[in-house]
N, C-alpha and C. Protein backbone atom coordinates (compact mmCIF):
# COMPACT_ATOMS: atom_id res chain seq x y z
N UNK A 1 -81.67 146.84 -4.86
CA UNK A 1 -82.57 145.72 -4.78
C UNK A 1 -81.81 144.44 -5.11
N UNK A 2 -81.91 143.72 -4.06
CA UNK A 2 -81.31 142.01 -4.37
C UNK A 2 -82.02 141.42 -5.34
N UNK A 3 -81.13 140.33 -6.27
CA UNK A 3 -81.95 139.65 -6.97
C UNK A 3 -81.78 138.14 -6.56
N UNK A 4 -83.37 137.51 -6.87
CA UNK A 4 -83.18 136.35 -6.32
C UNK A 4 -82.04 134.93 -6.60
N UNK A 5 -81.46 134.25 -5.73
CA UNK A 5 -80.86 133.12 -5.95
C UNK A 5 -81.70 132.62 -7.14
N UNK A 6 -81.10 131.77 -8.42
CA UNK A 6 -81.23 130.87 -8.74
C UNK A 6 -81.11 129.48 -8.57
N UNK A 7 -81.60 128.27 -8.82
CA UNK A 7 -81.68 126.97 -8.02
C UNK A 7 -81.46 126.19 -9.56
N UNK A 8 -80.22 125.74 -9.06
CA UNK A 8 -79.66 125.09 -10.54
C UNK A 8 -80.22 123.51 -10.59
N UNK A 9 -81.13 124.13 -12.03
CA UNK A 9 -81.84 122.46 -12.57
C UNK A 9 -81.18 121.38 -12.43
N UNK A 10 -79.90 121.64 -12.67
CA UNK A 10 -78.97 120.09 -12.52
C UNK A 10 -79.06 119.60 -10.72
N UNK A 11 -78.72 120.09 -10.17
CA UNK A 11 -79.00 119.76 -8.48
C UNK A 11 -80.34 119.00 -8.86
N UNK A 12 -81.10 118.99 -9.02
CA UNK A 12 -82.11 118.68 -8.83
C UNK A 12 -83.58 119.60 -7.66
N UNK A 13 -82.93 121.09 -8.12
CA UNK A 13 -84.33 121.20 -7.54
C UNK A 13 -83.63 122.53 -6.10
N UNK A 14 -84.13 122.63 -5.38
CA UNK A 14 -84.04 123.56 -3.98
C UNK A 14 -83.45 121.97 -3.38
N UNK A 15 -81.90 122.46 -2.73
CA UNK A 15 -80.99 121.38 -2.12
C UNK A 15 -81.26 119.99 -2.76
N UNK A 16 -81.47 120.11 -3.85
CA UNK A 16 -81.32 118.20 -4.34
C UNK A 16 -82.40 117.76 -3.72
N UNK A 17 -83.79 118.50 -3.16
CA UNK A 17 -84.75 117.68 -3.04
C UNK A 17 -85.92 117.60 -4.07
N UNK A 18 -85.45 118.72 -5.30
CA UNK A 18 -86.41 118.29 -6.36
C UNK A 18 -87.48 118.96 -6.50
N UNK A 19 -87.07 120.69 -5.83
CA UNK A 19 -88.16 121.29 -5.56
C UNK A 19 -88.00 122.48 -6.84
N UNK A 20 -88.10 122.15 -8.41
CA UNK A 20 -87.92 122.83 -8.80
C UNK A 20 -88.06 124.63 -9.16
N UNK A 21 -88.18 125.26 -9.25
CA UNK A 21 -88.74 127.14 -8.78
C UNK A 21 -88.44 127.30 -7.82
N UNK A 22 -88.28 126.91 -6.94
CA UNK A 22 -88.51 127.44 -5.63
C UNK A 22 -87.14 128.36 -5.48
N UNK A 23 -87.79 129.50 -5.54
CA UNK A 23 -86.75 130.83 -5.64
C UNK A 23 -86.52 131.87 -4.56
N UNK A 24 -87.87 131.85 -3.49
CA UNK A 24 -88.21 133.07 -2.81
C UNK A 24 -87.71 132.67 -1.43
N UNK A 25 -87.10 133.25 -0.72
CA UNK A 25 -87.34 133.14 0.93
C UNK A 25 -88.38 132.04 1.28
N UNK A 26 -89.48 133.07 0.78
CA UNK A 26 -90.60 132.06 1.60
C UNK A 26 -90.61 131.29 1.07
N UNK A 27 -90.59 130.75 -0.52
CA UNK A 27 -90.79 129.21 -0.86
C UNK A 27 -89.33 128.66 -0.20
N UNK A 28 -88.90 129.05 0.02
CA UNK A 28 -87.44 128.44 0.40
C UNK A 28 -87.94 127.76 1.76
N UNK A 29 -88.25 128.84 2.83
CA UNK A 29 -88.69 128.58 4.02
C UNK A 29 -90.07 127.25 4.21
N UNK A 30 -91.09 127.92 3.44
CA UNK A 30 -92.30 126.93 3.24
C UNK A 30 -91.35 125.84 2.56
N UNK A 31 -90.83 125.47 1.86
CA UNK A 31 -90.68 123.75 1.39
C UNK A 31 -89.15 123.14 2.98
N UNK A 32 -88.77 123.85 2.89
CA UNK A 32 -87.85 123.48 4.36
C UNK A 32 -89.41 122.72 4.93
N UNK A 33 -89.80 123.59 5.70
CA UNK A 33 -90.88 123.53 6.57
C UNK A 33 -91.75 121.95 6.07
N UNK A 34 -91.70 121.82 5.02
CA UNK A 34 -92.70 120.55 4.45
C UNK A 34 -91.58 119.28 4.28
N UNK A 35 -90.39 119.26 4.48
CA UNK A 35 -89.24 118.69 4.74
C UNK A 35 -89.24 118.13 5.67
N UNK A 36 -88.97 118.96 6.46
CA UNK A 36 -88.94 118.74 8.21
C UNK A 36 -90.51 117.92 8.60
N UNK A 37 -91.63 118.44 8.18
CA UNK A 37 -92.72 117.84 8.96
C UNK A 37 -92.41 116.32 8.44
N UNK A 38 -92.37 115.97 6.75
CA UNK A 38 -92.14 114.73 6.12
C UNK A 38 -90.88 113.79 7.61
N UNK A 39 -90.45 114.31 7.27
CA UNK A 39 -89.05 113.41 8.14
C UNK A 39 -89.49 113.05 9.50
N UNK A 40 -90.29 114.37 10.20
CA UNK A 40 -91.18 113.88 11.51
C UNK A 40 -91.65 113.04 11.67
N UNK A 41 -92.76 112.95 10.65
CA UNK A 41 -93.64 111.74 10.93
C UNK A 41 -92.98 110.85 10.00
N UNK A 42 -92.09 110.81 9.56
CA UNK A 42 -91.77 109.12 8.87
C UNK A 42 -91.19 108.49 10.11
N UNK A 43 -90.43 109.43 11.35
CA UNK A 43 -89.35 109.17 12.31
C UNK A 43 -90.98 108.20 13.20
N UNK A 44 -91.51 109.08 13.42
CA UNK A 44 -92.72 109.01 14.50
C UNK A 44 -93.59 107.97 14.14
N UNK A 45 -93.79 107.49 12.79
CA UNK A 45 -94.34 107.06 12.31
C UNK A 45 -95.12 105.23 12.80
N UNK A 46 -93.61 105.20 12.95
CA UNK A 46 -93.43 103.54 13.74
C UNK A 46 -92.88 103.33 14.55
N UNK A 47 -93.00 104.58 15.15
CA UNK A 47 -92.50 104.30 17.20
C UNK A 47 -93.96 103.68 18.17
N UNK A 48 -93.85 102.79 18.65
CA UNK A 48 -94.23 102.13 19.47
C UNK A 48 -94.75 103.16 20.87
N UNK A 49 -96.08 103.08 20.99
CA UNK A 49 -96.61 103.72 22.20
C UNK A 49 -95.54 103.31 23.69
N UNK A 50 -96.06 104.06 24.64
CA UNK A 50 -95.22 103.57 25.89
C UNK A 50 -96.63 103.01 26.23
N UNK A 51 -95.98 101.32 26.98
CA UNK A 51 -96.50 100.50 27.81
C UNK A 51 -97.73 101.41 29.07
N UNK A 52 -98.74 101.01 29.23
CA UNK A 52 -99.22 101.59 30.47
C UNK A 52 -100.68 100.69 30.77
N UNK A 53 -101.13 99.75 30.74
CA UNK A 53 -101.75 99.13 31.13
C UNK A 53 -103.22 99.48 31.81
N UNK A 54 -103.06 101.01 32.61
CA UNK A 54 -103.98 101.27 33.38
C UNK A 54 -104.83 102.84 32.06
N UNK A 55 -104.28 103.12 30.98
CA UNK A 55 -104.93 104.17 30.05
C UNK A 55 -105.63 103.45 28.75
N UNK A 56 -106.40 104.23 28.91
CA UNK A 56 -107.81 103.63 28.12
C UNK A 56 -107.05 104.00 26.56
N UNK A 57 -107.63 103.48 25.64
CA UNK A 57 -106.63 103.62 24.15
C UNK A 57 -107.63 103.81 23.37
N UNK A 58 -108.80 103.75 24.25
CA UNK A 58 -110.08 103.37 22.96
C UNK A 58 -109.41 104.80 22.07
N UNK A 59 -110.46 104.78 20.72
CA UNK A 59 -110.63 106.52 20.23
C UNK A 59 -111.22 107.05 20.87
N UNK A 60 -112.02 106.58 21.47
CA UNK A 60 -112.90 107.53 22.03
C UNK A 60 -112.80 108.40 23.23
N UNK A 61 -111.61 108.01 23.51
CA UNK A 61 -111.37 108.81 25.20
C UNK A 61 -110.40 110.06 24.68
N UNK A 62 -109.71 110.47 23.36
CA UNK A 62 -109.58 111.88 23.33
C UNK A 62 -110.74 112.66 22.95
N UNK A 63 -111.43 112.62 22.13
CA UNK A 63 -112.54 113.37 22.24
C UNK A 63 -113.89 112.89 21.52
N UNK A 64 -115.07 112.97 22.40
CA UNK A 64 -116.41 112.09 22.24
C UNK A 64 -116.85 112.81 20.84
N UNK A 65 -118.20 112.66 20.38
CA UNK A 65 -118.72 112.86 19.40
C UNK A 65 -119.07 114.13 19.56
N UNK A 66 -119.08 114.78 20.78
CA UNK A 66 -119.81 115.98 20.91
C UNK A 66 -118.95 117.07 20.91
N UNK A 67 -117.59 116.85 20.78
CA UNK A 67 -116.38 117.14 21.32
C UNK A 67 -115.90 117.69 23.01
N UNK A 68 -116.96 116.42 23.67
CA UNK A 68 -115.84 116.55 25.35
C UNK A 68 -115.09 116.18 25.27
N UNK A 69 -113.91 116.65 25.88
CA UNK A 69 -112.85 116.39 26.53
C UNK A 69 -112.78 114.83 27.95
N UNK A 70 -112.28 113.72 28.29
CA UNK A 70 -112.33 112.50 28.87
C UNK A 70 -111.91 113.94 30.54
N UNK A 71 -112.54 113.09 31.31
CA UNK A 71 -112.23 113.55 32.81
C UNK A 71 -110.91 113.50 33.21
N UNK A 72 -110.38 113.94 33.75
CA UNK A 72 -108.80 113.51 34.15
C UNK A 72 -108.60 114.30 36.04
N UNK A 73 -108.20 113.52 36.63
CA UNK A 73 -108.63 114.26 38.03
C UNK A 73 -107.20 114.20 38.91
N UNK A 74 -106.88 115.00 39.60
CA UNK A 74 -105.93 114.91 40.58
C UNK A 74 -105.95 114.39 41.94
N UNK A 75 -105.19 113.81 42.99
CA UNK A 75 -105.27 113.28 43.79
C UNK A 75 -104.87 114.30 44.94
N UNK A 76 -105.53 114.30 46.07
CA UNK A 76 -105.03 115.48 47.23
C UNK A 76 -105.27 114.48 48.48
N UNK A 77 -103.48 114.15 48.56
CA UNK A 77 -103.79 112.71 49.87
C UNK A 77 -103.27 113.38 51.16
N UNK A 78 -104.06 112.62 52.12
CA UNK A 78 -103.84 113.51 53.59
C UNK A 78 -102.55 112.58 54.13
N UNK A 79 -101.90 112.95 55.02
CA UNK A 79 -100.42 112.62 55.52
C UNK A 79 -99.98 112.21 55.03
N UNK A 80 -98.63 111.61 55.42
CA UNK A 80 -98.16 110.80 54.89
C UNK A 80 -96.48 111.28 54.77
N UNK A 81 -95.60 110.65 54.43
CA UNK A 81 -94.00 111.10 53.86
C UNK A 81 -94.36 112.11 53.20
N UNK A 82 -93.20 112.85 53.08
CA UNK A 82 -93.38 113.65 51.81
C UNK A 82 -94.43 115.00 51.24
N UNK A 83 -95.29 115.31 52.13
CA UNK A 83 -95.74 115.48 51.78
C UNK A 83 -95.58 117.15 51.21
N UNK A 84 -96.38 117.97 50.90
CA UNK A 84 -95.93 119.52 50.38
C UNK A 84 -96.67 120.40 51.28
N UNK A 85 -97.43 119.87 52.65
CA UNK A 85 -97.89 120.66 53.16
C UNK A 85 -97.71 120.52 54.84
N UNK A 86 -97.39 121.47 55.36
CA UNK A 86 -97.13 121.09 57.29
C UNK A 86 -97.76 119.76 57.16
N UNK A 87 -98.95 119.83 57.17
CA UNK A 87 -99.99 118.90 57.85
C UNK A 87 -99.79 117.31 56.86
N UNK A 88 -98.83 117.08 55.53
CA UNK A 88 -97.56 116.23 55.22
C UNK A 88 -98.57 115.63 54.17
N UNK A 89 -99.89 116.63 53.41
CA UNK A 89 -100.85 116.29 52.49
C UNK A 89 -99.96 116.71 51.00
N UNK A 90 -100.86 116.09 49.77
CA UNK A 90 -99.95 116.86 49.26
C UNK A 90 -100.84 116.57 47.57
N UNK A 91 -100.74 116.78 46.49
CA UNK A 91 -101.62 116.59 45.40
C UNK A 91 -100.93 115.94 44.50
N UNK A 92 -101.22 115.44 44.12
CA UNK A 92 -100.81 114.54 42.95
C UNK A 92 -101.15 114.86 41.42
N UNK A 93 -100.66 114.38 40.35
CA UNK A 93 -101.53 114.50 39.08
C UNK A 93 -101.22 113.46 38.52
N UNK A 94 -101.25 112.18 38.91
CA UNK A 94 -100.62 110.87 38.52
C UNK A 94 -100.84 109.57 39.30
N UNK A 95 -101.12 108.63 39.10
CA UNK A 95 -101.65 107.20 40.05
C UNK A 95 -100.17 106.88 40.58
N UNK A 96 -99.09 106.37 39.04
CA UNK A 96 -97.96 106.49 39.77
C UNK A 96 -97.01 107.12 40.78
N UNK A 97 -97.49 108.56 40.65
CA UNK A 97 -96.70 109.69 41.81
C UNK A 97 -97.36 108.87 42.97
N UNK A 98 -98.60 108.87 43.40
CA UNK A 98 -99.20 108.28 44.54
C UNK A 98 -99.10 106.66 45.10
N UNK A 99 -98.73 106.01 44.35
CA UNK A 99 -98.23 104.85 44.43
C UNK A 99 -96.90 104.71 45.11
N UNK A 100 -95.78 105.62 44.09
CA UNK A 100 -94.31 105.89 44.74
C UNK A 100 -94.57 106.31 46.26
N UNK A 101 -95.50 107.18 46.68
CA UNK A 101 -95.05 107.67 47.92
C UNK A 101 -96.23 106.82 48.91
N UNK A 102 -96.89 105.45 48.49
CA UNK A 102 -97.58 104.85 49.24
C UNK A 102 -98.66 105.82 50.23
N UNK A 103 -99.19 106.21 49.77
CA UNK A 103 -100.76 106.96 50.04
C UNK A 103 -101.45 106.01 50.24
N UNK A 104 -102.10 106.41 51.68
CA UNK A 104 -103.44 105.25 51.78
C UNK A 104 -104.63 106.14 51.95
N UNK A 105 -104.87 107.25 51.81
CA UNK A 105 -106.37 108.59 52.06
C UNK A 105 -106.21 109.70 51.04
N UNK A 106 -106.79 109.14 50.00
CA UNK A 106 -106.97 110.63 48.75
C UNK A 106 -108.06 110.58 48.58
N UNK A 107 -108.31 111.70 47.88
CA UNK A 107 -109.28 112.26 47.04
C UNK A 107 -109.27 112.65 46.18
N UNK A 108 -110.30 112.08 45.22
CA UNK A 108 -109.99 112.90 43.95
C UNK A 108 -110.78 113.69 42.88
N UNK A 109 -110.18 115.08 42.55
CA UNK A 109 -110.61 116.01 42.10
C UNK A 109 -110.42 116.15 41.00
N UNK A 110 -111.55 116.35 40.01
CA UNK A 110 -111.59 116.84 39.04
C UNK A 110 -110.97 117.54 38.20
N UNK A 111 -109.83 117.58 37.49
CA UNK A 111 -109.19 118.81 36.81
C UNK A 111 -109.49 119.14 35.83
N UNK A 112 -110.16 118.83 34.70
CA UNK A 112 -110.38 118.79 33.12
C UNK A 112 -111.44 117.63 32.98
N UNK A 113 -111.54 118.18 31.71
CA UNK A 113 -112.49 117.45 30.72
C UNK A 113 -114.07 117.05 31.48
N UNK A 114 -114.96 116.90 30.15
CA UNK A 114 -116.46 116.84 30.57
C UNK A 114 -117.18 115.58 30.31
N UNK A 115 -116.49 114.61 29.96
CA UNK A 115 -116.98 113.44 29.45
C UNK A 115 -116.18 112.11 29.82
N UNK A 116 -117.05 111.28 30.68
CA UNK A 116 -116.30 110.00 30.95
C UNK A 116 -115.73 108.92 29.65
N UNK A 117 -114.27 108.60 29.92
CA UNK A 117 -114.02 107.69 28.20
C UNK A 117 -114.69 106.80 28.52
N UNK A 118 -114.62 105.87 27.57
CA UNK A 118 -115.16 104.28 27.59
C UNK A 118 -114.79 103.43 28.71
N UNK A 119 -113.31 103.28 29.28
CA UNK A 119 -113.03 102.64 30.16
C UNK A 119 -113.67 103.19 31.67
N UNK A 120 -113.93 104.35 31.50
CA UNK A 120 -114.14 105.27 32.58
C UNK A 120 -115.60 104.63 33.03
N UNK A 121 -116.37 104.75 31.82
CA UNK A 121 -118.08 104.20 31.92
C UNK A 121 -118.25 102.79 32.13
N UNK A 122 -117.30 102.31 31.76
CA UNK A 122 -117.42 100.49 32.06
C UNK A 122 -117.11 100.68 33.04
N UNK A 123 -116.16 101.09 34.22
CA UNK A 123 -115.82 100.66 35.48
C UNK A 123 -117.22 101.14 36.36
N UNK A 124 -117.48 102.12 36.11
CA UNK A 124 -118.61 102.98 37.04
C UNK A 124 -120.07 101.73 36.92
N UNK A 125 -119.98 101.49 35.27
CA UNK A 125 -121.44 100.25 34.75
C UNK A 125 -121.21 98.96 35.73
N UNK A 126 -119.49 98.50 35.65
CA UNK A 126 -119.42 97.37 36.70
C UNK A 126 -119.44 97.56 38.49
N UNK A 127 -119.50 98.56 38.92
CA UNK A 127 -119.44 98.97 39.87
C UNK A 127 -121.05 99.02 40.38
N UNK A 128 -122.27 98.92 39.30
CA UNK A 128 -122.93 98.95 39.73
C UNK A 128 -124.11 99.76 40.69
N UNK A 129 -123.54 101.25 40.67
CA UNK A 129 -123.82 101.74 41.94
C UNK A 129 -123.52 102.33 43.08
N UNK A 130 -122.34 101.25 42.96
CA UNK A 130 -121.49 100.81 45.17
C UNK A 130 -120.04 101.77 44.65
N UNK A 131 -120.17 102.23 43.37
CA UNK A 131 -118.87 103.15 43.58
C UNK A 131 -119.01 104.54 42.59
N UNK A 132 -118.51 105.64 42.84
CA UNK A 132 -118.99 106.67 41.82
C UNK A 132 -117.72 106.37 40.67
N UNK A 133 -117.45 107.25 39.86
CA UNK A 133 -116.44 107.92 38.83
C UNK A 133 -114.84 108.20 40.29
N UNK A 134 -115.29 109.06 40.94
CA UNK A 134 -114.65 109.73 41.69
C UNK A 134 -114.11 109.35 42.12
N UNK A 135 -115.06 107.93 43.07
CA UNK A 135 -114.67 107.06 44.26
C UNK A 135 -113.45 105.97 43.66
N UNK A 136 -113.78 105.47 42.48
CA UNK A 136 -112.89 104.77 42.02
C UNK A 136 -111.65 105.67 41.35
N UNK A 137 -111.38 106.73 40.79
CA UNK A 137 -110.12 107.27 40.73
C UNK A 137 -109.53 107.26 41.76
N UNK A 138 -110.21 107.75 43.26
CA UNK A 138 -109.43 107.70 44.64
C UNK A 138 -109.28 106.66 44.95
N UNK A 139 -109.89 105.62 44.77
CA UNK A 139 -109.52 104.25 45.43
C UNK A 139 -108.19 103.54 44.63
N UNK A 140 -108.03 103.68 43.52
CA UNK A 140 -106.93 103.65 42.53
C UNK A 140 -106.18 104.35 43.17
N UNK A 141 -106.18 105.30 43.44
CA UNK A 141 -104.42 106.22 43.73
C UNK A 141 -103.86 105.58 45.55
N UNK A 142 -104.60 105.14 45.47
CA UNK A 142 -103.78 104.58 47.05
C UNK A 142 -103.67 102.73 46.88
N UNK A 143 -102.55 102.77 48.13
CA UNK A 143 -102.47 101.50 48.07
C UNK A 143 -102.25 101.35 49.68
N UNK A 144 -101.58 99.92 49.59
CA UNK A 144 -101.79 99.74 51.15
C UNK A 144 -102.81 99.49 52.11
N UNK A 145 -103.78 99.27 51.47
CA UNK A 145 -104.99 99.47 52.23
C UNK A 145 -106.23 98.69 51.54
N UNK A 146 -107.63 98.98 52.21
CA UNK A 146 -108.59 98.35 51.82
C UNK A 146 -109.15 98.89 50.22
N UNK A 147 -109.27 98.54 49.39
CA UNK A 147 -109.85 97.24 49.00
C UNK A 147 -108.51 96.32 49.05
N UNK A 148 -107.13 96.52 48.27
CA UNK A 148 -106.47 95.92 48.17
C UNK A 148 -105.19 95.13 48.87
N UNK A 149 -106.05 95.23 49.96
CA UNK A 149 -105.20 93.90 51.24
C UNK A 149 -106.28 93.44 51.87
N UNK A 150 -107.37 93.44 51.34
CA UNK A 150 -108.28 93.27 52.48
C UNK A 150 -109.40 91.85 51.78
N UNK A 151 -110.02 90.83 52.11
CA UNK A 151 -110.58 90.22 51.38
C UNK A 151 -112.00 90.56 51.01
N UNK A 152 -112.70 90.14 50.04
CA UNK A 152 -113.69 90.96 49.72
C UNK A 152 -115.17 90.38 50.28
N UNK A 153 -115.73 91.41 51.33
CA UNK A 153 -116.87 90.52 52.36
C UNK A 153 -118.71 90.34 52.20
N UNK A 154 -118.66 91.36 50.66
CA UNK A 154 -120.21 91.46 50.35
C UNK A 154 -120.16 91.77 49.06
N UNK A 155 -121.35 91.52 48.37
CA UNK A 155 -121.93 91.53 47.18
C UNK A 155 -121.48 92.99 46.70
N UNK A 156 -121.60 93.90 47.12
CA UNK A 156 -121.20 95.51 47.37
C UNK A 156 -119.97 96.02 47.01
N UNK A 157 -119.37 94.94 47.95
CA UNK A 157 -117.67 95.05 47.66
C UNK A 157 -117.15 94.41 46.53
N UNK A 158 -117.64 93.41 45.92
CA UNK A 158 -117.53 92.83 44.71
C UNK A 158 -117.67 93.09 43.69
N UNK A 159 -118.80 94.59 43.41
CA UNK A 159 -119.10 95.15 42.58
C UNK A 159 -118.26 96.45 42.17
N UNK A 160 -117.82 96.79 43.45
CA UNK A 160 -117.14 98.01 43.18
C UNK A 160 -115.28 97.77 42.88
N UNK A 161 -114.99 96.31 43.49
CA UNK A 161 -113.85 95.65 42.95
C UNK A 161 -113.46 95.60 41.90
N UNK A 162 -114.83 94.85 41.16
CA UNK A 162 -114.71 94.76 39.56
C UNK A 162 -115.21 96.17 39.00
N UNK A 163 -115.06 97.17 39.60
CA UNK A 163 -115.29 98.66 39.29
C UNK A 163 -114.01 98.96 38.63
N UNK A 164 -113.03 98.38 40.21
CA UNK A 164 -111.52 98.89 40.00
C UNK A 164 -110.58 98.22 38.68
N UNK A 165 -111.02 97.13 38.61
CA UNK A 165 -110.64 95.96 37.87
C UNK A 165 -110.25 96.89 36.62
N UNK A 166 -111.52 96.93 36.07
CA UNK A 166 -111.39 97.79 35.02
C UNK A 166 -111.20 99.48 35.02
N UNK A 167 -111.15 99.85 35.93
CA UNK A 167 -110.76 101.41 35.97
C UNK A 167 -109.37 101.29 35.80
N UNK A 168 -108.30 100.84 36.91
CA UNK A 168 -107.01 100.69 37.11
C UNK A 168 -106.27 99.35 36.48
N UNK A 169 -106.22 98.62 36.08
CA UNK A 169 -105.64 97.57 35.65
C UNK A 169 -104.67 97.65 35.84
N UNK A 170 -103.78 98.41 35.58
CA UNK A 170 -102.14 98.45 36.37
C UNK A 170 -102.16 98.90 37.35
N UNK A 171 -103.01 98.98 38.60
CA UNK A 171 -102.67 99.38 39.77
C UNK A 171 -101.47 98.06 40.63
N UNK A 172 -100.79 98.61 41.15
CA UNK A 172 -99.19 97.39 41.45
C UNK A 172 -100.10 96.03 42.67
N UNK A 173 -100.98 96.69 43.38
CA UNK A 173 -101.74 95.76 44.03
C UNK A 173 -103.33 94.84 43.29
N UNK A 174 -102.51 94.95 41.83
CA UNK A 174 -104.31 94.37 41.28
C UNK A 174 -104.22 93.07 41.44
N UNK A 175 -103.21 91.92 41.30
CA UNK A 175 -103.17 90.85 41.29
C UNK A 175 -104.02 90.29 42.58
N UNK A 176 -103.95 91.06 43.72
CA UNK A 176 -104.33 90.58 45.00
C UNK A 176 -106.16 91.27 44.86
N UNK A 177 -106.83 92.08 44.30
CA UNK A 177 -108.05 92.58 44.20
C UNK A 177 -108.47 91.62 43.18
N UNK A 178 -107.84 90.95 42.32
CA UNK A 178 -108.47 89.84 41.25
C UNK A 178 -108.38 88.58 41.77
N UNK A 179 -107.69 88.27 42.83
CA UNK A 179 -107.40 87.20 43.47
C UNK A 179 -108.89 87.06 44.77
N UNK A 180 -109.21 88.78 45.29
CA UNK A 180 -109.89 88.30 46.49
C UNK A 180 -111.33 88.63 45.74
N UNK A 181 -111.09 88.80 44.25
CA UNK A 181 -112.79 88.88 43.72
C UNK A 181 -112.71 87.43 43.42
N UNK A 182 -112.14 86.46 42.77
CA UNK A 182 -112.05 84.97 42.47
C UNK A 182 -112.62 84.08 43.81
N UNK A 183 -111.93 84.68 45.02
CA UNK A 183 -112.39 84.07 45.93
C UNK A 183 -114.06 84.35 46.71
N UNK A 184 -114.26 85.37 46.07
CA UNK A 184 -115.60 85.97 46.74
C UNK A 184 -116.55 84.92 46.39
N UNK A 185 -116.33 85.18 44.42
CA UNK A 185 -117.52 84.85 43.93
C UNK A 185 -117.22 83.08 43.60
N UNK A 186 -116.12 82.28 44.09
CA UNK A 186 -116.17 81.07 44.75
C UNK A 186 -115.73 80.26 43.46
């Protein structure tokens, strides 16, 4: 039978961190372990989010009061470059992927979660109506095309603009959809 290491008081402790007793494997292992997490989050602590303009930050879009999960949907655009299928369609799970390969006809599908976030419900509230949840994730993943080259010609279209406004905010063509809602409403 082995007998255990001793942890000399003068060190100060298990490796000079002051963990005095700690004699066993496992306390050895368990205070490592509470080491490592400490140092994690001091590292993590004050790192700076990545930039993204178009993701909602509220709290509330990881999980509601009820505990849903926020919607998150994939894009399945017909032709085009590139695509992953003969017929040159192909799915996305990202606004940016669909942007890079200039998509002008998606759709978009549902993958997860049961509850619209906050940003999600304001765009659909400003939309008024003239656009679903859905319609505006798909209208977000494409570019090139109408709404955003096109000027805006009815009350309808204005509503579901300022749908996008706030759904996408970093979409690369928003400057020109905030430009032809300015001009609508005069």
């Amino acid at each position: 039978m082995r007998r255990p290491r001793r942890v000399d008081p003068a060190a100060g402790g298990l490796l000079g961190l002051g963990l005095r007793g700690v004699r066993s494997r496992f306390g050895l292992s368990t205070a490592l372990g509470a080491v490592v997490v400490a140092v994690l989050a001091g590292c993590t602590a004050g790192a700076a989010p990545e930039p993204d303009a178009s993701v909602d930050r509220a709290p509330t879009s990881a999980v509601d009061e009820t505990g849903g999960a926020p919607i998150v949907f994939a894009f399945v655009c017909e032709g085009g470059p590139g695509g992953e299928r003969p017929d040159g369609s192909a799915t996305y799970t990202t606004y940016a992927a669909v942007w890079a390969d200039e998509r002008t006809h998606c759709r978009a599908e549902r993958v997860t979660g049961t509850t619209a976030s906050s940003q999600q419900r304001a765009a659909v509230e400003a939309a008024a109506g003239n656009a679903s949840l859905e319609d505006l994730a798909a209208t977000c993943a494409v570019s090139g095309t109408a709404p955003w080259t096109t000027p805006i010609g009815s009350a309808a279209e204005a509503a579901a603009a300022a749908g996008l406004a706030l759904y996408c905010p970093g979409h690369p063509e928003m400057e020109h959809l905030r430009e032809a809602i300015a001009a609508y409403r005069g």
